[in-house]
PDB file of N, CA and C in Angstrom:
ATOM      1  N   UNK A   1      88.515 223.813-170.164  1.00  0.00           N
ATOM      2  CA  UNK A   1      89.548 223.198-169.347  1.00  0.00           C
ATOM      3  C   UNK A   1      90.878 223.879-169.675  1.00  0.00           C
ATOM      4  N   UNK A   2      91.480 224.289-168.774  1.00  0.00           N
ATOM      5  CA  UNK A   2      92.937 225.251-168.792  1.00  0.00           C
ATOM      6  C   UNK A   2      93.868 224.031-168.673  1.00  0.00           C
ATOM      7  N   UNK A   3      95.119 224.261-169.028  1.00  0.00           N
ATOM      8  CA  UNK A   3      96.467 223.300-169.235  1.00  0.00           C
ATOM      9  C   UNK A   3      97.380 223.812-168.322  1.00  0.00           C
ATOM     10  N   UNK A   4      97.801 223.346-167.699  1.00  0.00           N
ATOM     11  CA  UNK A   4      99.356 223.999-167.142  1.00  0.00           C
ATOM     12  C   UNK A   4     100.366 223.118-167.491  1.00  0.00           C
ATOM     13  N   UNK A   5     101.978 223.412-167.201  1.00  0.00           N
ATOM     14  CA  UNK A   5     102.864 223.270-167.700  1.00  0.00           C
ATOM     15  C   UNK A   5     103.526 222.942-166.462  1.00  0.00           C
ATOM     16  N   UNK A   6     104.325 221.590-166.752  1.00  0.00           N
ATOM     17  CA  UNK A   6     105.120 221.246-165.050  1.00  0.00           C
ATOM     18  C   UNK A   6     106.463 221.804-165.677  1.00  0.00           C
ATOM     19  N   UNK A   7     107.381 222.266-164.317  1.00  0.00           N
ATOM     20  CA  UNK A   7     108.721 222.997-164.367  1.00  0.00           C
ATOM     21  C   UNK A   7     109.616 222.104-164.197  1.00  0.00           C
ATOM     22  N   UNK A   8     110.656 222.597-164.538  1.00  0.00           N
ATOM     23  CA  UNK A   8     111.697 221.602-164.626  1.00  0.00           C
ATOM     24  C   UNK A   8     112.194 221.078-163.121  1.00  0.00           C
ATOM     25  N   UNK A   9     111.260 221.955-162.433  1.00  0.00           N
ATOM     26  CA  UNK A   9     111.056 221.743-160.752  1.00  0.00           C
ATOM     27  C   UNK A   9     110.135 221.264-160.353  1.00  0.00           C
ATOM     28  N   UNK A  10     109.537 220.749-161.241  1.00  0.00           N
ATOM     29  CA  UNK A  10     108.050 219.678-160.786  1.00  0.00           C
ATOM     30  C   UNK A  10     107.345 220.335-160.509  1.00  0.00           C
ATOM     31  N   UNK A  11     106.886 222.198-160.598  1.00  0.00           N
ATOM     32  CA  UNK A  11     105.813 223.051-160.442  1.00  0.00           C
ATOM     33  C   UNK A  11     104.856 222.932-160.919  1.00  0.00           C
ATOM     34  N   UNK A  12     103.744 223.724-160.647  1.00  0.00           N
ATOM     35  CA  UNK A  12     102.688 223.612-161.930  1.00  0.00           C
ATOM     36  C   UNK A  12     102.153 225.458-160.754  1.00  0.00           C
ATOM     37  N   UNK A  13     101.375 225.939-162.053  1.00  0.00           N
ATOM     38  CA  UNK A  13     101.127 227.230-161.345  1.00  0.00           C
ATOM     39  C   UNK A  13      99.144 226.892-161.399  1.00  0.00           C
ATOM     40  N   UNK A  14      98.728 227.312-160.526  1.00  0.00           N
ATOM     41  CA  UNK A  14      96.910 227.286-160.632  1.00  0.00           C
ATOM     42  C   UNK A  14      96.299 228.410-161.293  1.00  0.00           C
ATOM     43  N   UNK A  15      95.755 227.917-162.293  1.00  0.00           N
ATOM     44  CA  UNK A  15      95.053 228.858-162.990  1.00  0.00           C
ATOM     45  C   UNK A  15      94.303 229.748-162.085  1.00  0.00           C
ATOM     46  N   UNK A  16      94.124 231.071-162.694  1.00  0.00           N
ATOM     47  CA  UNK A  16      93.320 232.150-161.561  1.00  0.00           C
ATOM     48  C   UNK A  16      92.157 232.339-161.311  1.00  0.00           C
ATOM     49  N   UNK A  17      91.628 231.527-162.173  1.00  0.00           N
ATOM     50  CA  UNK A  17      89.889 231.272-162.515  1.00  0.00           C
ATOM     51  C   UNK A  17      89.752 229.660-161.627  1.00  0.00           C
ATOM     52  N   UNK A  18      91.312 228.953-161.364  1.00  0.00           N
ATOM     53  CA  UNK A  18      90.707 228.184-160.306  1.00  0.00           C
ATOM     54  C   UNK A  18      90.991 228.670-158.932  1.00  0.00           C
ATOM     55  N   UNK A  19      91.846 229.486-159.132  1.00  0.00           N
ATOM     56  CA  UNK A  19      92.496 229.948-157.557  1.00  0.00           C
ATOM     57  C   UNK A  19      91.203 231.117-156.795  1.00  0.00           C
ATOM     58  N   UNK A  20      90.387 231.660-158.016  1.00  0.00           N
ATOM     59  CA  UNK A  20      89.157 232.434-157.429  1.00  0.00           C
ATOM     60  C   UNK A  20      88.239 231.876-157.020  1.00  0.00           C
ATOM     61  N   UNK A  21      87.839 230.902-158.201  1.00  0.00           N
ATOM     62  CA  UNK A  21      86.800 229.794-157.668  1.00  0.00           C
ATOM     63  C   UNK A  21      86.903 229.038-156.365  1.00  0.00           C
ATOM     64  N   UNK A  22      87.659 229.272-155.647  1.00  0.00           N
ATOM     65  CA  UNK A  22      88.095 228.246-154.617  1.00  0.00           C
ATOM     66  C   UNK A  22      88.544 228.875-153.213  1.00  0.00           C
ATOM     67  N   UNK A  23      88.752 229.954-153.534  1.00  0.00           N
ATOM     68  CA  UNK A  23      89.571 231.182-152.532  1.00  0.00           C
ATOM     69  C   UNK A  23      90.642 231.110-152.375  1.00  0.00           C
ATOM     70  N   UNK A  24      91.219 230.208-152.736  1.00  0.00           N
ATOM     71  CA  UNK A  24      92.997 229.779-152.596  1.00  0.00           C
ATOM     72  C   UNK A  24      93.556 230.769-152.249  1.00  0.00           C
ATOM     73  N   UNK A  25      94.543 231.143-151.225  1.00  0.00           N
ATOM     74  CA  UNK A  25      95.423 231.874-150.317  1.00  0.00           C
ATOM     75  C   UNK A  25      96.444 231.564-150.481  1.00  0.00           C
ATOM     76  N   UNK A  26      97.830 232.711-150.737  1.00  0.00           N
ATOM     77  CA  UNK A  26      99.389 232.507-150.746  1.00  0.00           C
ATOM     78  C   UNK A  26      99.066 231.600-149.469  1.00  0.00           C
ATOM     79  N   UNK A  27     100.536 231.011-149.545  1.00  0.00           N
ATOM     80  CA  UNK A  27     101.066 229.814-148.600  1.00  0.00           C
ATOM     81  C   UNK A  27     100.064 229.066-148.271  1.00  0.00           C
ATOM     82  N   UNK A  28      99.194 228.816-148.472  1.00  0.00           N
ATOM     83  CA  UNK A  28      97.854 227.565-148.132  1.00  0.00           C
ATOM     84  C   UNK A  28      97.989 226.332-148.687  1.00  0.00           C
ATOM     85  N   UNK A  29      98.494 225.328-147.075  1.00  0.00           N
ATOM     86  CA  UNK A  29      98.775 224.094-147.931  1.00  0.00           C
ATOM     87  C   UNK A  29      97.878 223.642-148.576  1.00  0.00           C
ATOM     88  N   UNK A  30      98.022 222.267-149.411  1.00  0.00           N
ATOM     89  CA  UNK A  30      97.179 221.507-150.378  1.00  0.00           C
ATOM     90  C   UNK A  30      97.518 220.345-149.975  1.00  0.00           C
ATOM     91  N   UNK A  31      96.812 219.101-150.258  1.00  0.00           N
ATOM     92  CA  UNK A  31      96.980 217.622-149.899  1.00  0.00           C
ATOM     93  C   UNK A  31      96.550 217.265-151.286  1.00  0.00           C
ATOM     94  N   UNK A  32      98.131 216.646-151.881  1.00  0.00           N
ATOM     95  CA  UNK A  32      98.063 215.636-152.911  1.00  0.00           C
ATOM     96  C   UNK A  32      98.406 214.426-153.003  1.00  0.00           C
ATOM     97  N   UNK A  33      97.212 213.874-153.930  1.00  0.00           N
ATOM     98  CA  UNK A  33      97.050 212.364-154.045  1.00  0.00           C
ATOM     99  C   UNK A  33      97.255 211.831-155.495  1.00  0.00           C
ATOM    100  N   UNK A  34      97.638 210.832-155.938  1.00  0.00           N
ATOM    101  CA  UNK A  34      97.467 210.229-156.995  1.00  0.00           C
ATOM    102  C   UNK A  34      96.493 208.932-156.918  1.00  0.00           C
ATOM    103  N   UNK A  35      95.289 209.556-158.135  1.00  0.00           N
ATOM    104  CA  UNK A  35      94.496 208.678-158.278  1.00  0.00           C
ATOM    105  C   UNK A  35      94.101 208.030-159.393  1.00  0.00           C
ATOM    106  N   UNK A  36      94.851 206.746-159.675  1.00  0.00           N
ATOM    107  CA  UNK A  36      94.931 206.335-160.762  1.00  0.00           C
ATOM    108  C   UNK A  36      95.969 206.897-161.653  1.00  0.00           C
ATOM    109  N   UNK A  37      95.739 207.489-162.598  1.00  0.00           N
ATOM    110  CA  UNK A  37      96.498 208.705-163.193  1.00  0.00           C
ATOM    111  C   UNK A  37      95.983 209.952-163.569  1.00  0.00           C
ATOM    112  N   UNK A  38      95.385 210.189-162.679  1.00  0.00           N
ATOM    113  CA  UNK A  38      95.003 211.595-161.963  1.00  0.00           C
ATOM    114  C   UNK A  38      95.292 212.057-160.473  1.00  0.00           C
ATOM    115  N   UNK A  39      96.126 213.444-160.773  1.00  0.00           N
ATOM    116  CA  UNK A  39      96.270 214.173-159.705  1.00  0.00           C
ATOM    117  C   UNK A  39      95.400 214.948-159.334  1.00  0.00           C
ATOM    118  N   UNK A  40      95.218 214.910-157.505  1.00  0.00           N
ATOM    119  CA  UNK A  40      94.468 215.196-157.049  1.00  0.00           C
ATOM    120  C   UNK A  40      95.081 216.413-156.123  1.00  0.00           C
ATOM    121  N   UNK A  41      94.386 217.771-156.335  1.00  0.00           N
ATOM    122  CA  UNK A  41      94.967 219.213-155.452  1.00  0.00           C
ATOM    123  C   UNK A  41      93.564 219.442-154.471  1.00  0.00           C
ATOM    124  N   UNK A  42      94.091 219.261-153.085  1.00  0.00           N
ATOM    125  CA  UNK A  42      93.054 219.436-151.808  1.00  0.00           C
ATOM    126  C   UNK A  42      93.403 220.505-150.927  1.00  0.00           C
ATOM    127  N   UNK A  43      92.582 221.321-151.228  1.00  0.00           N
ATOM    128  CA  UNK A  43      92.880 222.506-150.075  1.00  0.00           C
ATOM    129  C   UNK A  43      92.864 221.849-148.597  1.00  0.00           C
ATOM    130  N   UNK A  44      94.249 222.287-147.259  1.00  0.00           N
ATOM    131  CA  UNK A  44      93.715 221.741-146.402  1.00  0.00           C
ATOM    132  C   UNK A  44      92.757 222.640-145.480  1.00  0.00           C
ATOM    133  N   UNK A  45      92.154 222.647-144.666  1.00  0.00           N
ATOM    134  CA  UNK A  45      91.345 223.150-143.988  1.00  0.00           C
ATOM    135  C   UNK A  45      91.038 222.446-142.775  1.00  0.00           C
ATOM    136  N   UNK A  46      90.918 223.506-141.449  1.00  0.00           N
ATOM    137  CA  UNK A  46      91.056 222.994-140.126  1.00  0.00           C
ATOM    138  C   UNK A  46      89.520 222.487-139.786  1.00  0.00           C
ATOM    139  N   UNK A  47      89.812 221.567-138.984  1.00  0.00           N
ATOM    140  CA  UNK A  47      88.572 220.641-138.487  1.00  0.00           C
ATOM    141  C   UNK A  47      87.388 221.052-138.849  1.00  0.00           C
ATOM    142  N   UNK A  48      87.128 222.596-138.042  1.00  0.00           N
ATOM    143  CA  UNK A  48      86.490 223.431-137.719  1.00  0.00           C
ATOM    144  C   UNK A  48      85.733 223.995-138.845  1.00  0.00           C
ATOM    145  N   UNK A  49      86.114 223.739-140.061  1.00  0.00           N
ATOM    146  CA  UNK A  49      85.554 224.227-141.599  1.00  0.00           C
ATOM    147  C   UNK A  49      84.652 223.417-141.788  1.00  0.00           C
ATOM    148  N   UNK A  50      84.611 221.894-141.781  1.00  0.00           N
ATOM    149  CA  UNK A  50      83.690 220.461-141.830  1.00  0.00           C
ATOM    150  C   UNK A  50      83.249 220.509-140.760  1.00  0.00           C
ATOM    151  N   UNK A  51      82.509 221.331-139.955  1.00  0.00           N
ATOM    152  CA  UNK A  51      81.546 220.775-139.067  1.00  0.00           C
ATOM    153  C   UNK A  51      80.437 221.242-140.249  1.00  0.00           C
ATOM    154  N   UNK A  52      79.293 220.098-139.678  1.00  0.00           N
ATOM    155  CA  UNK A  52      78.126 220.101-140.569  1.00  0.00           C
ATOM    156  C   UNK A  52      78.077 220.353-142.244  1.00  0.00           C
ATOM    157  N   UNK A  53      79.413 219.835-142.473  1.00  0.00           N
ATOM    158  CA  UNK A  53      79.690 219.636-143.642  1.00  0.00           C
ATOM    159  C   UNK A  53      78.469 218.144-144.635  1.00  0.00           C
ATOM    160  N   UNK A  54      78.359 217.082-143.769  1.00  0.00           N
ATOM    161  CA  UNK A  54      77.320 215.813-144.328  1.00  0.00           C
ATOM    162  C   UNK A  54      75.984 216.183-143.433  1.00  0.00           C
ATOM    163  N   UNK A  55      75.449 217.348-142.848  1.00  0.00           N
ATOM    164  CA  UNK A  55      74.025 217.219-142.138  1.00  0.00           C
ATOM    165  C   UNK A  55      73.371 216.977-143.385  1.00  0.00           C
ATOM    166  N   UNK A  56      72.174 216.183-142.878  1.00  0.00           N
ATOM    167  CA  UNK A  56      71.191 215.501-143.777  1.00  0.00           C
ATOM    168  C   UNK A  56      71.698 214.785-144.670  1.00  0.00           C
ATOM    169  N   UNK A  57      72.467 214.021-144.616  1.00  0.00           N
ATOM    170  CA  UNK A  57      72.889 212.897-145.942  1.00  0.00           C
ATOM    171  C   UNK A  57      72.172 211.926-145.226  1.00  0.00           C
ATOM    172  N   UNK A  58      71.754 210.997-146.200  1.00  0.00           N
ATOM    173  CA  UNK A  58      71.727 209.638-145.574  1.00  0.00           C
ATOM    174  C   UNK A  58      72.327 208.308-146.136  1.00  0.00           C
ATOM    175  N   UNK A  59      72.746 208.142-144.670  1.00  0.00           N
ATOM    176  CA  UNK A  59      74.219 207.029-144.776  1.00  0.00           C
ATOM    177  C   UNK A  59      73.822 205.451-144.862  1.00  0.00           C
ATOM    178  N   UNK A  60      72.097 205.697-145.157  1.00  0.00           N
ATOM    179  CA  UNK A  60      72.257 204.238-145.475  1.00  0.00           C
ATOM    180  C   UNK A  60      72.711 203.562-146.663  1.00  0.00           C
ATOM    181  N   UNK A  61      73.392 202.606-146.518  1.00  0.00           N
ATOM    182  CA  UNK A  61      73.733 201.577-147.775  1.00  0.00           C
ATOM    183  C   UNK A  61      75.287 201.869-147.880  1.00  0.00           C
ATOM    184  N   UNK A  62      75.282 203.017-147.583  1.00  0.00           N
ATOM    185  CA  UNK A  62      77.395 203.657-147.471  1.00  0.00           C
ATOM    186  C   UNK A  62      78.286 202.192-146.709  1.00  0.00           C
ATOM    187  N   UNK A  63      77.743 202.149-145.590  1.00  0.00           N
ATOM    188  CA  UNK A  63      78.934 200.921-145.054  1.00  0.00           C
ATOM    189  C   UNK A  63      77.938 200.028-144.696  1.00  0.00           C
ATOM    190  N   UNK A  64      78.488 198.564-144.708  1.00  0.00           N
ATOM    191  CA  UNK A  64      77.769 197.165-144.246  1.00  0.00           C
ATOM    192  C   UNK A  64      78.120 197.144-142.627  1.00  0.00           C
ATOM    193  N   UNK A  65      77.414 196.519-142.010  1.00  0.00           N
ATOM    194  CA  UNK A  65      78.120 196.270-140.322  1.00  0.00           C
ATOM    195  C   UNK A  65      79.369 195.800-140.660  1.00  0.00           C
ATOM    196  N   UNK A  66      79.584 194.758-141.477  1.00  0.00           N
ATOM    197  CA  UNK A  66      80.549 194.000-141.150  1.00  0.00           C
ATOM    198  C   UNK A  66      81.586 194.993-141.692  1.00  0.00           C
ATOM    199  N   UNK A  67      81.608 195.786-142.125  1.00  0.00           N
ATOM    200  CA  UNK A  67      82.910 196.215-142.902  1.00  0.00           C
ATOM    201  C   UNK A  67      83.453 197.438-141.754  1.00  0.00           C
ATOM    202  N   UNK A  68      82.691 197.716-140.809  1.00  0.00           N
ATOM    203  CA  UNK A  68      82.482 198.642-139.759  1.00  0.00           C
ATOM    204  C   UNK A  68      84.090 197.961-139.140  1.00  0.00           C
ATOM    205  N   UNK A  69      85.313 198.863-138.416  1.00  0.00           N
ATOM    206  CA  UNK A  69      86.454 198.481-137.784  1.00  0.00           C
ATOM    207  C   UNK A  69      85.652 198.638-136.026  1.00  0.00           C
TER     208      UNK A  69
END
């Protein structure tokens, strides 16, 4: 597990062993979340990347009817 260091600008730089692992691209936004007290870094990616992203899962037991909007 690598460490980074936040800037006195609230930066943090991505390690290059995660930025390879991942393909990460200059200027490529990210979507961050706080979860719990963990931060969360999400590459974004257009619609078009998640098609057939869940084929063959099966969604039973995932949602109840009733909880269905």
């Amino acid at each position: 597990m690598t460490q980074v260091v936040v800037s006195p600008k609230y930066q943090v730089v991505i390690p290059r062993e995660v930025r390879e692992k991942l393909s990460l691209q200059k200027g490529q936004k990210m979507t961050v979340m706080a979860k719990g007290n963990i931060i969360v870094f999400m590459p974004v990616a257009p619609l078009k990347h998640y098609r057939g992203f869940l084929k063959g899962m099966n969604a039973q037991g995932i949602r109840e009817k009733k909880d269905r909007v």
